[in-house]
Structures are given as structure tokens and as C-alpha cells.
C-alpha atoms as a PDB file:
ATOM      1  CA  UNK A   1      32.895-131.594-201.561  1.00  0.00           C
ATOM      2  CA  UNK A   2      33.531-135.671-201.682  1.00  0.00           C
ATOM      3  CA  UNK A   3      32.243-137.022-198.366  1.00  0.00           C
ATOM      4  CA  UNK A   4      32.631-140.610-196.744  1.00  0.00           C
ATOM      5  CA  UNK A   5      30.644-141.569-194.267  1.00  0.00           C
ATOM      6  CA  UNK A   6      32.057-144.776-192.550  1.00  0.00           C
ATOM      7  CA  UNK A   7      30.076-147.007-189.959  1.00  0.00           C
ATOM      8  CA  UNK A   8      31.948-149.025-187.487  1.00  0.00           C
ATOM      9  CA  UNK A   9      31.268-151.746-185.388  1.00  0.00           C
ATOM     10  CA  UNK A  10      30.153-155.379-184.819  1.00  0.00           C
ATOM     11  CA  UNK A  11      26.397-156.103-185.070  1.00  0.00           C
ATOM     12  CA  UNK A  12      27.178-159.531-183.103  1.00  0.00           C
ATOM     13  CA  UNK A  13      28.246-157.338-179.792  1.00  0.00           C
ATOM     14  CA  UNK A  14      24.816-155.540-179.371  1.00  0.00           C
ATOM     15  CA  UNK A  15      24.997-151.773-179.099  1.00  0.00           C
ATOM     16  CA  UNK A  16      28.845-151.702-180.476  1.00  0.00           C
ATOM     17  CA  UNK A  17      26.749-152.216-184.586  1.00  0.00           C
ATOM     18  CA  UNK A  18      25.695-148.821-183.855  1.00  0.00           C
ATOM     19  CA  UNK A  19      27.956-147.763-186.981  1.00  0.00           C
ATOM     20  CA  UNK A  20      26.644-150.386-189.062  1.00  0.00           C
ATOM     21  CA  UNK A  21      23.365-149.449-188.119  1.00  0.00           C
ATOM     22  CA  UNK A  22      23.292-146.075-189.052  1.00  0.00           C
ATOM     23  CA  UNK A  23      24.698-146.786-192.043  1.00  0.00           C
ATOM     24  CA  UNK A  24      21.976-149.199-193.393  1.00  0.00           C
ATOM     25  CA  UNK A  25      19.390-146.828-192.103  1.00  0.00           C
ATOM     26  CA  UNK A  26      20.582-143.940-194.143  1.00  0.00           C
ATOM     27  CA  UNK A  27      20.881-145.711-197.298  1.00  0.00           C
ATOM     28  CA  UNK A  28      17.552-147.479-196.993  1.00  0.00           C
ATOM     29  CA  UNK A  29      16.040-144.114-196.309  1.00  0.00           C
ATOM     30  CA  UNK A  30      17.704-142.590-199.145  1.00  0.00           C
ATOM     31  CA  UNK A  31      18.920-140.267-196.608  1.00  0.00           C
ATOM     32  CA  UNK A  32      22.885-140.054-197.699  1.00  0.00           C
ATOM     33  CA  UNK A  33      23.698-136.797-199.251  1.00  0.00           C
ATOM     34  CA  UNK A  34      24.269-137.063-203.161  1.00  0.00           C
ATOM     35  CA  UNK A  35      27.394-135.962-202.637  1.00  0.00           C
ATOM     36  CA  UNK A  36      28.411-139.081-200.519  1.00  0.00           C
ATOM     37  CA  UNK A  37      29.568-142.371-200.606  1.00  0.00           C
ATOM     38  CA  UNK A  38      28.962-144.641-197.622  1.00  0.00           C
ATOM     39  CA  UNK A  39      30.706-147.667-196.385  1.00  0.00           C
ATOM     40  CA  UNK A  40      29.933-150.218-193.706  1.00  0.00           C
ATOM     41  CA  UNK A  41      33.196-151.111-191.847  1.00  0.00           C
ATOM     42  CA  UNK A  42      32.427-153.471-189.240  1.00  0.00           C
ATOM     43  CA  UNK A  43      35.782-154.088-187.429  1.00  0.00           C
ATOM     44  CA  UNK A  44      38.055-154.026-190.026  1.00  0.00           C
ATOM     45  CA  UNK A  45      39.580-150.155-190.392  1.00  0.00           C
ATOM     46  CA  UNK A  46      41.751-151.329-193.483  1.00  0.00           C
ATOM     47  CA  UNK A  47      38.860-151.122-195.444  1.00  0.00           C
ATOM     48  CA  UNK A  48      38.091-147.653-194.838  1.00  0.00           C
ATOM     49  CA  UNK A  49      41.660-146.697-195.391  1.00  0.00           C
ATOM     50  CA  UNK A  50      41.707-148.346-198.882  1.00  0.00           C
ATOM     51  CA  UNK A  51      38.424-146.332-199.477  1.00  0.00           C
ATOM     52  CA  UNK A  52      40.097-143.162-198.557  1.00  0.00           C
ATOM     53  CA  UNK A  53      42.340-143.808-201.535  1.00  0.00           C
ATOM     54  CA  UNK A  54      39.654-142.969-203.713  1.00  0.00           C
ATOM     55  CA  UNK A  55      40.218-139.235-202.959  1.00  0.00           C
ATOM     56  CA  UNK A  56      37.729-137.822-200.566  1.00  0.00           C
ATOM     57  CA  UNK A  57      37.464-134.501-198.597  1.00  0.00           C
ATOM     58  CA  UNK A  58      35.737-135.276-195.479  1.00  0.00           C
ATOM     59  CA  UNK A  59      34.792-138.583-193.673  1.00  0.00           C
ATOM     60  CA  UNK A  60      32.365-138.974-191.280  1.00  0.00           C
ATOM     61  CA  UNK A  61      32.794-141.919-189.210  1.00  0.00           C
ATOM     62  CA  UNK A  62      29.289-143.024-186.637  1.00  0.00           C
ATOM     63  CA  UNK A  63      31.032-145.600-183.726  1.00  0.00           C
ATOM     64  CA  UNK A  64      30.123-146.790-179.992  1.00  0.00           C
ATOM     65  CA  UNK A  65      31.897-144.396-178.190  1.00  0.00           C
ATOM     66  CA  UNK A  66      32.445-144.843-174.472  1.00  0.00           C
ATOM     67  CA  UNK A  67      33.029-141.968-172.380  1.00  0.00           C
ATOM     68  CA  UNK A  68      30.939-142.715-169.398  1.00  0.00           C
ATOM     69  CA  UNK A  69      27.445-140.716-170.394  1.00  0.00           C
ATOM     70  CA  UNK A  70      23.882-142.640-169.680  1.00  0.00           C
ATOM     71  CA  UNK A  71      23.288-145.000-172.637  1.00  0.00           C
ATOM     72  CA  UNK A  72      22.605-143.262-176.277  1.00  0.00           C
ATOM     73  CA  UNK A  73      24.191-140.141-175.822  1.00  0.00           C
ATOM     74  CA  UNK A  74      25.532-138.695-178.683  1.00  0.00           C
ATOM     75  CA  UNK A  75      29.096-137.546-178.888  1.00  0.00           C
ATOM     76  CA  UNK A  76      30.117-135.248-181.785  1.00  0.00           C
ATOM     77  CA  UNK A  77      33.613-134.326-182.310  1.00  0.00           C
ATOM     78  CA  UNK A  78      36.820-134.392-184.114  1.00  0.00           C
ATOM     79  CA  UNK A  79      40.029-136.575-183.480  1.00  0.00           C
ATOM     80  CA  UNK A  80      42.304-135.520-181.582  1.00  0.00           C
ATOM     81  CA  UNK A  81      46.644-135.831-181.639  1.00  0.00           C
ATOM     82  CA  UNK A  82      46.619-139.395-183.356  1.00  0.00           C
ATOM     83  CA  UNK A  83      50.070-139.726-182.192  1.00  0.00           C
ATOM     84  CA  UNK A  84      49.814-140.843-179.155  1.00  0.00           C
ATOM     85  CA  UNK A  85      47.727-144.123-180.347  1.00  0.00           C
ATOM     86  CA  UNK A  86      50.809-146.160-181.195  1.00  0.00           C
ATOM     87  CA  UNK A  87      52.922-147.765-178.653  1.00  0.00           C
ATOM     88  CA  UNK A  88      56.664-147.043-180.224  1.00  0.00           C
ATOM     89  CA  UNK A  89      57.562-149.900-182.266  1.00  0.00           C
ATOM     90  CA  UNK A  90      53.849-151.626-182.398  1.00  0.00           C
ATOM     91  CA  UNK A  91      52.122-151.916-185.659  1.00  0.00           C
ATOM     92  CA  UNK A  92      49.025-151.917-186.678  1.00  0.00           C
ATOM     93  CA  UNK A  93      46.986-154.831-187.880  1.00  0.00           C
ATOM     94  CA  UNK A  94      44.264-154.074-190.731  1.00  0.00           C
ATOM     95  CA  UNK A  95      42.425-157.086-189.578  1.00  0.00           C
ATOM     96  CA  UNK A  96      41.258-155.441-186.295  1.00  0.00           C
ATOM     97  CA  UNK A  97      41.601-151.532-186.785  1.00  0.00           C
ATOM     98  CA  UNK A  98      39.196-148.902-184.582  1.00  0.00           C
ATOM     99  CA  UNK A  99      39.185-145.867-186.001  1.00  0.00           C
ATOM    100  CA  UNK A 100      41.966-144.302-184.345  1.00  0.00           C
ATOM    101  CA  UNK A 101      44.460-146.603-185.878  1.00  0.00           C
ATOM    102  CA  UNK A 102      42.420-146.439-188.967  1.00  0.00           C
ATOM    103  CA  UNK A 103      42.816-142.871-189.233  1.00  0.00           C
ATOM    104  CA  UNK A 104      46.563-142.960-188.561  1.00  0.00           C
ATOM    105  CA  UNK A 105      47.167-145.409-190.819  1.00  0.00           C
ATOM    106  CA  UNK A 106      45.328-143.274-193.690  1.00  0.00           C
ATOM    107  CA  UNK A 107      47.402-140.151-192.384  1.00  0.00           C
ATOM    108  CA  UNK A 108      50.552-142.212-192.762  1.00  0.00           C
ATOM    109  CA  UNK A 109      49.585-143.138-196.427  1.00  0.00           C
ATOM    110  CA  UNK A 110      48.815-139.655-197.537  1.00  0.00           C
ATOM    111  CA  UNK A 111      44.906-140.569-197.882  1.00  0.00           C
ATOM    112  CA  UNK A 112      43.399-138.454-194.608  1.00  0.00           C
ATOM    113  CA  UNK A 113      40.569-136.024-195.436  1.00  0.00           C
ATOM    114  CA  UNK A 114      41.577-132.637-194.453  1.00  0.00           C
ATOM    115  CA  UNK A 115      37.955-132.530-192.587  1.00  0.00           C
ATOM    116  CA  UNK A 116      37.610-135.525-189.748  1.00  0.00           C
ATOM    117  CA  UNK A 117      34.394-136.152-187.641  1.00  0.00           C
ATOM    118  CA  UNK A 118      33.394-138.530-185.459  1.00  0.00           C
ATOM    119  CA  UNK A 119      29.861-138.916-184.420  1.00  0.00           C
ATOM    120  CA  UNK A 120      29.642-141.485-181.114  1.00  0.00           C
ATOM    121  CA  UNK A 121      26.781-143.240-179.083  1.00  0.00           C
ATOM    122  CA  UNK A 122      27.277-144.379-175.957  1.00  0.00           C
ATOM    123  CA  UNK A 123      26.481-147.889-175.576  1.00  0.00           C
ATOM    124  CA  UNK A 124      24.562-149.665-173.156  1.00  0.00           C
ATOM    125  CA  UNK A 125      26.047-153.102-173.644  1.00  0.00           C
ATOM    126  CA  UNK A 126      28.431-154.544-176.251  1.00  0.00           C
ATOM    127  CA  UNK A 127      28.004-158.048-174.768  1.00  0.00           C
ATOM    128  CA  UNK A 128      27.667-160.736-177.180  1.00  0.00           C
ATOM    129  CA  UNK A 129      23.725-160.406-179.071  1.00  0.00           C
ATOM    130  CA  UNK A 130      22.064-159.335-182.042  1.00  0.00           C
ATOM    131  CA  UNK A 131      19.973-155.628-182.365  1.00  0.00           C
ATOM    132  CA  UNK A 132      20.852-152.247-180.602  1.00  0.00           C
ATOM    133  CA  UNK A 133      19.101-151.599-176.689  1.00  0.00           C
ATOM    134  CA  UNK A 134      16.494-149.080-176.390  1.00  0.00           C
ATOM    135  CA  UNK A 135      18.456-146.093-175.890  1.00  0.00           C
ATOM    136  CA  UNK A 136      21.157-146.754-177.929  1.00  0.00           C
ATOM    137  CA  UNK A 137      18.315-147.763-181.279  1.00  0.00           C
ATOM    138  CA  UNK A 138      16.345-144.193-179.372  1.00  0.00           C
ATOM    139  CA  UNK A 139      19.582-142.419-180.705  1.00  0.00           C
ATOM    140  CA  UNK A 140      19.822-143.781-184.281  1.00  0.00           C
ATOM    141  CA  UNK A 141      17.409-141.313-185.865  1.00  0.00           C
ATOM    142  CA  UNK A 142      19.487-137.899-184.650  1.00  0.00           C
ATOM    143  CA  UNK A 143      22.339-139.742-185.081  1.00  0.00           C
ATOM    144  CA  UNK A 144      21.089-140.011-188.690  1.00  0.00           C
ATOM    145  CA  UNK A 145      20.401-136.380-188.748  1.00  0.00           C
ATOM    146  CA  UNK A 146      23.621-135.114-187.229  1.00  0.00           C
ATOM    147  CA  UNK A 147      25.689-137.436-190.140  1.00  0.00           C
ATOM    148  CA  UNK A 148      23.569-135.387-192.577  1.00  0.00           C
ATOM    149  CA  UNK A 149      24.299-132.439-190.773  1.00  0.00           C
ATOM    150  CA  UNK A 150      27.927-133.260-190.833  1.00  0.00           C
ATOM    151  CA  UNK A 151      28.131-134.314-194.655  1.00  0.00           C
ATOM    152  CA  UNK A 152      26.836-131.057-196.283  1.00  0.00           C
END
């Protein structure tokens, strides 16, 4: 089983580098599965779609997800009907691609994993500033786990 585990977000806008900061932890930990390949996407989706090309079965993307929780709880779950993304007629830019679009944009090219999970903290702030807030940094070490979790 080929796994990609892809970390999204902007380190500049606080808690929304949550991706990214998983990401770095696991690898400096040694804690990605040998059976995985990691990428850091910051805000640019195309890259994870031209990843995808390489062939994988599963991607695990770790984002700032905002669904009105208390600051770093973790949301775990998978995407839902990607249709409904799009505007009709509106295209997508791979300068400045969430992971929706990302994901749509992969399914249109023929690239999308069969398995698809997102693993989400809620943020605290994603105001302009460097480093993750308490709660948000509190949830990087089960977030760690649950990507592992997710990746076997």
C-alpha cells in the first residue's frame, strides 16, 4: 500500500501551518511509515496533484480545518461529493488550490487515490504570525499519531 501524506497550509498565517507542521515533525521524528512518502504543500494544491501522478493508493492530507470546535480539535474524516466545489464555468488555479480543489483536480486527471483522508485542527487564529497557538501546537503530537494511524 503506497501512501502520501500531504501537509497544507501557510506557516506565515499562524495556526493555518498546522499541515506543514505536522509534516516536519513526522519526518524529523522518523515517524512516517516506510511505506510513505510525504510532501509539504503549503498553499499550492498543484503540487500535490503532480505528486499523485506518481501512482499512490491512499493520501492523507493534515489541514486547519474550521468547523466551529474550541481551538485544536481534531477532525478526522473523508471528503465528501467534490462536485459541488466548482462554481459552473470557474476554473481552478494551481497557484492557490485548498484541498478540495486539489482533490478534484487530481480526480479529473485520473490521479485520485481510491482511499482519501483528511485529518483537521481547528485553529485558533490564522492571522498574520509565525508558530502554531497553544492548543493548536497541544494537538500536533495526536495529530501525528492519528496520520500514522491513518497511513498503515
Amino acid at each position: 500500500m503506497k501512501t502520501l501524506i500531504a501537509g497544507f497550509g501557510n506557516v506565515l498565517l499562524g495556526d493555518d501551518g498546522f499541515g506543514v507542521e505536522v509534516i516536519k515533525r513526522m519526518e524529523r521524528e522518523a515517524l512516517v511509515p516506510e511505506h510513505a512518502q510525504t510532501i509539504e504543500v503549503g498553499i499550492g494544491g498543484f503540487d500535490l496533484v503532480l505528486r499523485l501522478m506518481d501512482g499512490f493508493d491512499r493520501v492523507v492530507i493534515v489541514d486547519a480545518v474550521c468547523r466551529r470546535q474550541p481551538a485544536g480539535t481534531l477532525h478526522v474524516f473523508t471528503p465528501g461529493n467534490l462536485d459541488g466545489v466548482l462554481r459552473p464555468g470557474e476554473n481552478i488555479d494551481p497557484h492557490f488550490t485548498e484541498p478540495a480543489r486539489a482533490l478534484i483536480m487530481a480526480r479529473q486527471l485520473g490521479v485520485l487515490p481510491p482511499s482519501v483522508t483528511i485529518i483537521g485542527c481547528e485553529p485558533l487564529t490564522c492571522e498574520l504570525g509565525l508558530g502554531l497557538s497553544a492548543p493548536v501546537a497541544a494537538a500536533v503530537p495526536m495529530a501525528m499519531e492519528t496520520v500514522r494511524n491513518h497511513a498503515i
